[in-house]
PDB file of N, CA and C in Angstrom:
ATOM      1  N   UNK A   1       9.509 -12.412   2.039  1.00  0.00           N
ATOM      2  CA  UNK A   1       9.256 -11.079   2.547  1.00  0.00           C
ATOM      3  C   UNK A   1       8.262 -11.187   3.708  1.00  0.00           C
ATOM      4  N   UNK A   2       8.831 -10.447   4.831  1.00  0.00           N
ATOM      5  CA  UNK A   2       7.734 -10.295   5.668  1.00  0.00           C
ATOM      6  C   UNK A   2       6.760  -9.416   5.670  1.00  0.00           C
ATOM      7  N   UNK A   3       5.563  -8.744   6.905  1.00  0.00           N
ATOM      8  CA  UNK A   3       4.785  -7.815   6.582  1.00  0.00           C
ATOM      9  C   UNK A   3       5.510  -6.765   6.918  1.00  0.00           C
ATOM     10  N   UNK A   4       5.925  -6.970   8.039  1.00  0.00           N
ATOM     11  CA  UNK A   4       7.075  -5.440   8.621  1.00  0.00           C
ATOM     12  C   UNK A   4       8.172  -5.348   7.322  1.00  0.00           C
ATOM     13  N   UNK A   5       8.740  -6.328   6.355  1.00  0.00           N
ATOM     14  CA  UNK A   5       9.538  -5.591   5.128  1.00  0.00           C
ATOM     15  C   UNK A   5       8.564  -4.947   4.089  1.00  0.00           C
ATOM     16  N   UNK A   6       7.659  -5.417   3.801  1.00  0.00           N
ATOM     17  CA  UNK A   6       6.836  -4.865   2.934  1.00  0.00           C
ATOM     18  C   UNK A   6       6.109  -3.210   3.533  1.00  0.00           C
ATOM     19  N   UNK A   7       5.816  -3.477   4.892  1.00  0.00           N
ATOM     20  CA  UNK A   7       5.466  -2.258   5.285  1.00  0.00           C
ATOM     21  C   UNK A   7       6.713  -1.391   5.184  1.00  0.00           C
ATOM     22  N   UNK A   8       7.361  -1.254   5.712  1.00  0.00           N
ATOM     23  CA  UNK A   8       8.997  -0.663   4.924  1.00  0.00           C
ATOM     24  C   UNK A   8       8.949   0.057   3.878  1.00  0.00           C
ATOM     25  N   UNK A   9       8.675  -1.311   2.678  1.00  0.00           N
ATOM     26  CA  UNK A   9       9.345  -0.205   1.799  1.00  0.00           C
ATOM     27  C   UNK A   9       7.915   0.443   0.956  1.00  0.00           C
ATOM     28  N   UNK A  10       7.021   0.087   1.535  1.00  0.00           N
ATOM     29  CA  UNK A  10       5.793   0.827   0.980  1.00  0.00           C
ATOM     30  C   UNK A  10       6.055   2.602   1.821  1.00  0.00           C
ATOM     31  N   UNK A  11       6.390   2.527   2.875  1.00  0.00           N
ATOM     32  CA  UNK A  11       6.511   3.955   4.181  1.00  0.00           C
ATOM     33  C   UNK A  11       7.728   4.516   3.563  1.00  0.00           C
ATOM     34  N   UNK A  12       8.683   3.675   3.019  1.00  0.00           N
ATOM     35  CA  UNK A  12       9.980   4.564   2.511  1.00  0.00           C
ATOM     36  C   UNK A  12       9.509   5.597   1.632  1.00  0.00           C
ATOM     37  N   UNK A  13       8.841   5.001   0.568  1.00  0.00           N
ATOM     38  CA  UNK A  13       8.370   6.359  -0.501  1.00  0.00           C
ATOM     39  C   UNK A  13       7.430   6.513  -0.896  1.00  0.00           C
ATOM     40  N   UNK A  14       5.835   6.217   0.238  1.00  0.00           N
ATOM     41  CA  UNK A  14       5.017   6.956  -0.072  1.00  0.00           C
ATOM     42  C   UNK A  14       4.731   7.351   1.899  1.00  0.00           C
ATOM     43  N   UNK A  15       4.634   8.588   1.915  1.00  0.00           N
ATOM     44  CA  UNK A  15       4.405   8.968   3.350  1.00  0.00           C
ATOM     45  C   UNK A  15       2.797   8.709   3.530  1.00  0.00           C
ATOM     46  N   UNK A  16       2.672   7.823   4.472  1.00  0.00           N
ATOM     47  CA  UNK A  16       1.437   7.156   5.273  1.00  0.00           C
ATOM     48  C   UNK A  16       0.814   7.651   6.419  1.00  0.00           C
ATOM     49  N   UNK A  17       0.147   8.116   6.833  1.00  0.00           N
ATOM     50  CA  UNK A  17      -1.067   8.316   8.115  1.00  0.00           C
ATOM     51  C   UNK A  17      -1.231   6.968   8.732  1.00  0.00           C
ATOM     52  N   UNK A  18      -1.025   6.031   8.150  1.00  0.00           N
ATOM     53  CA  UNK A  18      -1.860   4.904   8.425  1.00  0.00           C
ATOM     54  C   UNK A  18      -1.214   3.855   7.600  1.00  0.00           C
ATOM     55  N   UNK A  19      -0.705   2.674   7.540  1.00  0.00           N
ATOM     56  CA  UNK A  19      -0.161   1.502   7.017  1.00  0.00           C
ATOM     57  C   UNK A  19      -0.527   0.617   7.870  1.00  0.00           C
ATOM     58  N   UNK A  20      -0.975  -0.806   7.541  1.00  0.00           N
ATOM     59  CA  UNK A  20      -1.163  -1.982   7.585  1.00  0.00           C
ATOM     60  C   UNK A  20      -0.902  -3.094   6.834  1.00  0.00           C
ATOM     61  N   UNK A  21      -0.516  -4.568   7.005  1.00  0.00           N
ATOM     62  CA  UNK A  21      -0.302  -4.998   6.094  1.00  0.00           C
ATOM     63  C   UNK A  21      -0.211  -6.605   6.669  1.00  0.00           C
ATOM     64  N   UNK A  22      -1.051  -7.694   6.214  1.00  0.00           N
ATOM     65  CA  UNK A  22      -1.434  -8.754   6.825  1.00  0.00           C
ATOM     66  C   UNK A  22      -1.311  -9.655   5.284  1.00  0.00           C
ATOM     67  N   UNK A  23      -0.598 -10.848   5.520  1.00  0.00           N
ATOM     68  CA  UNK A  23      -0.612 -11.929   4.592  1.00  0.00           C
ATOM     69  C   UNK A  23      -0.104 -13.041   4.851  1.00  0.00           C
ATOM     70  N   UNK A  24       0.212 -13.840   4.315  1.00  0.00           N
ATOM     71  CA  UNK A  24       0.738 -15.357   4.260  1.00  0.00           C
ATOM     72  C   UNK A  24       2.360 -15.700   3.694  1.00  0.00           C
ATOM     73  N   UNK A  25       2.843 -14.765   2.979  1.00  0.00           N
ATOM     74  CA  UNK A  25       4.295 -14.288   2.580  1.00  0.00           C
ATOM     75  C   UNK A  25       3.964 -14.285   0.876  1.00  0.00           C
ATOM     76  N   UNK A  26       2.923 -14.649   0.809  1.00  0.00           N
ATOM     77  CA  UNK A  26       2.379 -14.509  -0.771  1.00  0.00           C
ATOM     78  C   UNK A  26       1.954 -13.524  -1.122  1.00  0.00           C
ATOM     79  N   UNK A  27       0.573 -13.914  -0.466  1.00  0.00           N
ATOM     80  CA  UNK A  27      -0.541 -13.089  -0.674  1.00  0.00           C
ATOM     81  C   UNK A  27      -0.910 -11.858   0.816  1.00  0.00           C
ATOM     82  N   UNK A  28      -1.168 -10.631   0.228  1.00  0.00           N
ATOM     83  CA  UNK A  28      -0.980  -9.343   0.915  1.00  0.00           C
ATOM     84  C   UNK A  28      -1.857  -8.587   0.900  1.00  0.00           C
ATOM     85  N   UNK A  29      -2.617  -8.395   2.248  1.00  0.00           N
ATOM     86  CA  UNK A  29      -3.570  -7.438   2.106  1.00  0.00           C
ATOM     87  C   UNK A  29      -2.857  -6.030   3.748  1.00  0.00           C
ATOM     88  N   UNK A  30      -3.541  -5.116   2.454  1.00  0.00           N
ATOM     89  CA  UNK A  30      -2.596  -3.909   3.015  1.00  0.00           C
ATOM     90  C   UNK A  30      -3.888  -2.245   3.169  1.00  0.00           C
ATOM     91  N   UNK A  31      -3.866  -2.185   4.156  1.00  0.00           N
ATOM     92  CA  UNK A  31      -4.809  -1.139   4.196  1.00  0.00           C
ATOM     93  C   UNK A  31      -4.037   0.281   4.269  1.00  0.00           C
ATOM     94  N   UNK A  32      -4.164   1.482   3.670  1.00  0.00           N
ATOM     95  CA  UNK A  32      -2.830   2.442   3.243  1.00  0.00           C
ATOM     96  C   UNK A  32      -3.523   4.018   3.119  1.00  0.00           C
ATOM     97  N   UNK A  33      -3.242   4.762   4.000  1.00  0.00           N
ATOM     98  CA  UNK A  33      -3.553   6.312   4.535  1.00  0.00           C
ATOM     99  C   UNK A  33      -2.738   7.298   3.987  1.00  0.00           C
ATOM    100  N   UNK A  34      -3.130   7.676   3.087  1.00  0.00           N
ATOM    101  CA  UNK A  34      -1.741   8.884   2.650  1.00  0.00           C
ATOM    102  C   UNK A  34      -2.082   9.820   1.965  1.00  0.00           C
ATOM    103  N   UNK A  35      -1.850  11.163   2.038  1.00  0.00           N
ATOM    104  CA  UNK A  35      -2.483  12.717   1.460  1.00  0.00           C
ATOM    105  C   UNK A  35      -2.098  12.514   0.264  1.00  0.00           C
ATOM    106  N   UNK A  36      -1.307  11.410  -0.087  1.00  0.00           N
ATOM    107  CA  UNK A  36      -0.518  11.819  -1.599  1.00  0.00           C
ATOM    108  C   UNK A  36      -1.568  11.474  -2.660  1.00  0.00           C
ATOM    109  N   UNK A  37      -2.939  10.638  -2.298  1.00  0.00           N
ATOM    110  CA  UNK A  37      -4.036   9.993  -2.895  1.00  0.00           C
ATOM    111  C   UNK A  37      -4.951  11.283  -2.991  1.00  0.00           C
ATOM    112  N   UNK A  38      -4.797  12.100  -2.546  1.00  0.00           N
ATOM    113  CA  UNK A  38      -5.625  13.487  -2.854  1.00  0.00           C
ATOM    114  C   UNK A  38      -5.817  13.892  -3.892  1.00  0.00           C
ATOM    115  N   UNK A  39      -7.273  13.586  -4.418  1.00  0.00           N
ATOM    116  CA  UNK A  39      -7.530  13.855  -5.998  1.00  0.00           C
ATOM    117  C   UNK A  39      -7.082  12.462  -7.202  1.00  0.00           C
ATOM    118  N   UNK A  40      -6.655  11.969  -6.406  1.00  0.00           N
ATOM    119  CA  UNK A  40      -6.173  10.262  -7.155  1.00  0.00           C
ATOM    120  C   UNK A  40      -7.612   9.674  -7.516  1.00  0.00           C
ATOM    121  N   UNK A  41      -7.789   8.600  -8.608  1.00  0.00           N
ATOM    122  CA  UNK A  41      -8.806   7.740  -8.646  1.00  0.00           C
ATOM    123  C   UNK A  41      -8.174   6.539  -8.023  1.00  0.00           C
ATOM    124  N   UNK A  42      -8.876   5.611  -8.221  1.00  0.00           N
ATOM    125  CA  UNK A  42      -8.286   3.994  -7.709  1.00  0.00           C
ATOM    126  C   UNK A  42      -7.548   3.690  -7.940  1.00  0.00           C
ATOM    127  N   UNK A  43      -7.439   3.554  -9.434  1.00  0.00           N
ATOM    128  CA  UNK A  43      -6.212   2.731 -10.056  1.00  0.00           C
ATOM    129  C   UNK A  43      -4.591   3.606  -9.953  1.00  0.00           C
ATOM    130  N   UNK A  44      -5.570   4.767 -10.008  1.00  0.00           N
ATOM    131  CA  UNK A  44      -4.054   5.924  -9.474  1.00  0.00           C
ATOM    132  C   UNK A  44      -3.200   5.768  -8.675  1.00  0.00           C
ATOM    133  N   UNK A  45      -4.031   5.500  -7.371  1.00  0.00           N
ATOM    134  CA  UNK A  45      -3.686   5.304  -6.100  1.00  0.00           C
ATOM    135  C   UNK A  45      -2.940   3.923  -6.213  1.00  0.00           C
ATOM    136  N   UNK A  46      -3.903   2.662  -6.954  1.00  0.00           N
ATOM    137  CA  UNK A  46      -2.940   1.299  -6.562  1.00  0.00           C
ATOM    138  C   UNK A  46      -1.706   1.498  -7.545  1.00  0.00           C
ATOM    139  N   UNK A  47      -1.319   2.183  -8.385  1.00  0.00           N
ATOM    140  CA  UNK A  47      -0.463   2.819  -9.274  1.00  0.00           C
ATOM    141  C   UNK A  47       0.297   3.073  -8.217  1.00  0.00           C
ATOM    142  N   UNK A  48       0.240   3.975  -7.746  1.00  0.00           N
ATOM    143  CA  UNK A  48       1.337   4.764  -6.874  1.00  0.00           C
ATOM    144  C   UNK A  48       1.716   3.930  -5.672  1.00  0.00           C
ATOM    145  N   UNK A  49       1.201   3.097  -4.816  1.00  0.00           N
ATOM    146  CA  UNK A  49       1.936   1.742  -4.096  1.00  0.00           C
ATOM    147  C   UNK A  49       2.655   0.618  -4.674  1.00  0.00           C
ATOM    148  N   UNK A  50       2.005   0.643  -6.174  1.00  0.00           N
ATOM    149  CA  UNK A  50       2.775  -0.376  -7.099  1.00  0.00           C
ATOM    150  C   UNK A  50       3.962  -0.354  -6.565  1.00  0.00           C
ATOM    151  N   UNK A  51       4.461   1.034  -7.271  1.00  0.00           N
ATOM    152  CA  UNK A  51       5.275   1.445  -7.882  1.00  0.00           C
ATOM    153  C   UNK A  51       6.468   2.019  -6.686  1.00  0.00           C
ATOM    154  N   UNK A  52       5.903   1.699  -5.560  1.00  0.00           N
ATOM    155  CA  UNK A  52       6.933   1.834  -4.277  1.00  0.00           C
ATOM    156  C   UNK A  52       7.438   0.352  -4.350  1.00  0.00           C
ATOM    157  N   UNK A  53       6.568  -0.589  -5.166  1.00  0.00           N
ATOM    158  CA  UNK A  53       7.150  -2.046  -5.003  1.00  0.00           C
ATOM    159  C   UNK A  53       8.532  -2.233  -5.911  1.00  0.00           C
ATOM    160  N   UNK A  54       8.252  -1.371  -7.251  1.00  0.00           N
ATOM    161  CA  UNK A  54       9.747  -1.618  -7.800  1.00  0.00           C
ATOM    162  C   UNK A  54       9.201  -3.278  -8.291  1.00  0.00           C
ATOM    163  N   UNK A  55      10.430  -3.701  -8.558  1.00  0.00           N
ATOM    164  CA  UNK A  55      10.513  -5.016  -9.361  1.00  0.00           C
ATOM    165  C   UNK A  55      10.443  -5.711  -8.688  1.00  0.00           C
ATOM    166  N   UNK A  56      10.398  -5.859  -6.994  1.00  0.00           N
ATOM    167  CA  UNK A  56       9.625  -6.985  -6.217  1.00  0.00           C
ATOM    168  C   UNK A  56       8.437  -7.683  -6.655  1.00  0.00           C
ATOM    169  N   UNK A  57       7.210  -6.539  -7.282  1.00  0.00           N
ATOM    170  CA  UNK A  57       5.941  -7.565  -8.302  1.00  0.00           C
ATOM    171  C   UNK A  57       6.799  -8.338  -9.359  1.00  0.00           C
ATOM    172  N   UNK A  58       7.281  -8.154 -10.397  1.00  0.00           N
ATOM    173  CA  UNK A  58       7.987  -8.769 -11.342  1.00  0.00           C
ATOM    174  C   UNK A  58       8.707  -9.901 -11.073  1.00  0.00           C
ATOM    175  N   UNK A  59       9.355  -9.594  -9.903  1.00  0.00           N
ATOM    176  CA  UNK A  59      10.291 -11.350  -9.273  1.00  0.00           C
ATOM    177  C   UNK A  59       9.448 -12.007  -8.730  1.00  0.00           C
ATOM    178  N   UNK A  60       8.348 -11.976  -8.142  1.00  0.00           N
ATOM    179  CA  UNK A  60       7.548 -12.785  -7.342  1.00  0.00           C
ATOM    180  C   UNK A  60       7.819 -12.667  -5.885  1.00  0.00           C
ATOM    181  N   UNK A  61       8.841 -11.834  -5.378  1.00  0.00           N
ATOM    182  CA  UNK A  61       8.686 -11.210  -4.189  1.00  0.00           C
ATOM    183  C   UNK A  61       7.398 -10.898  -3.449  1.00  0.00           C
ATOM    184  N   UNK A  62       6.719 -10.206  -4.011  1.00  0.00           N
ATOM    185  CA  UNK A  62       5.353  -9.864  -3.612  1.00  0.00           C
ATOM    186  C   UNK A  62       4.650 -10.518  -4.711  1.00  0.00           C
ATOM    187  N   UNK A  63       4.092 -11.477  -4.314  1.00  0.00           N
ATOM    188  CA  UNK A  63       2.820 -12.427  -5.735  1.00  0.00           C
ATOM    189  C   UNK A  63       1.495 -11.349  -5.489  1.00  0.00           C
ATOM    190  N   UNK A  64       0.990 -11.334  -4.581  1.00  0.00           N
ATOM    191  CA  UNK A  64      -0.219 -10.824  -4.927  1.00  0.00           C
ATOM    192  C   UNK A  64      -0.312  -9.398  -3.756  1.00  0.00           C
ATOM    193  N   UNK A  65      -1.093  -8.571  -3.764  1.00  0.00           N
ATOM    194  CA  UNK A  65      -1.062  -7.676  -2.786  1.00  0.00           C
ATOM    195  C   UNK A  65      -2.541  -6.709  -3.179  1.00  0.00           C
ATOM    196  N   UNK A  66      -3.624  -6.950  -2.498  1.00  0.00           N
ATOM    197  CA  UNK A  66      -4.770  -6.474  -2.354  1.00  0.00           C
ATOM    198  C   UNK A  66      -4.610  -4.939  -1.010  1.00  0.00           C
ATOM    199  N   UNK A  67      -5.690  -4.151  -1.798  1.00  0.00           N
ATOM    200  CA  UNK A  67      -5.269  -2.700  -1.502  1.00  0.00           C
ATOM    201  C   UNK A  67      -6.360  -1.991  -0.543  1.00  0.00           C
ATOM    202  N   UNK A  68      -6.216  -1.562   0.557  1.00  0.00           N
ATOM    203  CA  UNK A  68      -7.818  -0.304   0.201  1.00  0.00           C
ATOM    204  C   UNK A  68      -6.835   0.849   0.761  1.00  0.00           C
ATOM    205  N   UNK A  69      -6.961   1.777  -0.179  1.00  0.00           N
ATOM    206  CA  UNK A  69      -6.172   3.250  -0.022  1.00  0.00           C
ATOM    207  C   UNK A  69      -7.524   4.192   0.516  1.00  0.00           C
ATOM    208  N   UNK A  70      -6.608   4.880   0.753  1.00  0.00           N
ATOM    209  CA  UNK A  70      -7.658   6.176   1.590  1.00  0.00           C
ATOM    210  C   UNK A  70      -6.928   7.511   2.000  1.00  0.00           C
ATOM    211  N   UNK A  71      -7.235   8.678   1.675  1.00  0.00           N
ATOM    212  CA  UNK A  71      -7.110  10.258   2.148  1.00  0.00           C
ATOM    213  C   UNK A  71      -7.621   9.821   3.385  1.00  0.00           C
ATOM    214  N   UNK A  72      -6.732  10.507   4.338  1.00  0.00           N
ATOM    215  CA  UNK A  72      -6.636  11.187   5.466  1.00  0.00           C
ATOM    216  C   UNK A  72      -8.624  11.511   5.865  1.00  0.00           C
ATOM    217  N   UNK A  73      -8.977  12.057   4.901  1.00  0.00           N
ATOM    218  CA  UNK A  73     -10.422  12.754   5.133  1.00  0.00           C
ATOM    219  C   UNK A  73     -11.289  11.275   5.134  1.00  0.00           C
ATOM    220  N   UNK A  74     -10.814  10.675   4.404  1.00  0.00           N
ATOM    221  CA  UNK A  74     -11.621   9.392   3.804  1.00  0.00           C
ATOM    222  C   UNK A  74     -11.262   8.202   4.731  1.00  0.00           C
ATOM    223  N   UNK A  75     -10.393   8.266   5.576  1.00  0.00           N
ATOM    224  CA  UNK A  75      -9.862   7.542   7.119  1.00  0.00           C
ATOM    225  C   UNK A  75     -10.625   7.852   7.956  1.00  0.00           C
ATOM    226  N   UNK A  76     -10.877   9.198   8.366  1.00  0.00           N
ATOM    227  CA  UNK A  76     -11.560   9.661   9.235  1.00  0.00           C
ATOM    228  C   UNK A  76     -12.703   9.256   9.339  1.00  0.00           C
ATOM    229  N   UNK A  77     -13.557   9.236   8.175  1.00  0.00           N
ATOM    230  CA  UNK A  77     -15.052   8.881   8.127  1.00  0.00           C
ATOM    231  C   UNK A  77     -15.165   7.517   8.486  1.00  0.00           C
ATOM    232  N   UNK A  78     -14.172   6.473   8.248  1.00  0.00           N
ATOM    233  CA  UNK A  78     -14.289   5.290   8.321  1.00  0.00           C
ATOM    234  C   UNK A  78     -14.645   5.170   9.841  1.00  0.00           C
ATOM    235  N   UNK A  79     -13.774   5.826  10.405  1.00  0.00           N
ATOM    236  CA  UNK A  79     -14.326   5.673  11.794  1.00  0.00           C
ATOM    237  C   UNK A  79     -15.410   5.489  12.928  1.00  0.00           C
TER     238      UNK A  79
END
């Protein structure tokens, strides 16, 4: 998997402000902007990108994939 496939299918079904996504074809670090985290805790949030992965975690498609999610509001400040 590349980063542009992984960015894919993370943008297919969760709508993003903001996607990034940098790794080695293993290991994945992915920085991720989306209103849908509104009122989410952490694990919520890495819950809900999981789960755009589907059974790609389970096959070893994606081995590892490190997260930092963020609201739109919570992007902004970063700035």
């Amino acid at each position: 998997m590349t980063a542009d496939q992984l960015e894919t299918l993370i943008a297919s079904q969760l709508p993003c402000t903001h996607l990034s996504v940098e790794g080695d074809g293993r290991h994945w670090y992915a920085t991720i902007v989306s209103a849908q985290f509104e009122g989410l805790r952490l694990i919520q949030r890495h819950q809900k990108v999981y789960a755009t992965l589907g059974q790609k975690m389970h096959t070893d498609e994606v081995h590892a994939l490190s997260m930092k999610t963020y609201t739109p509001s919570e992007w902004a400040q970063q700035a």
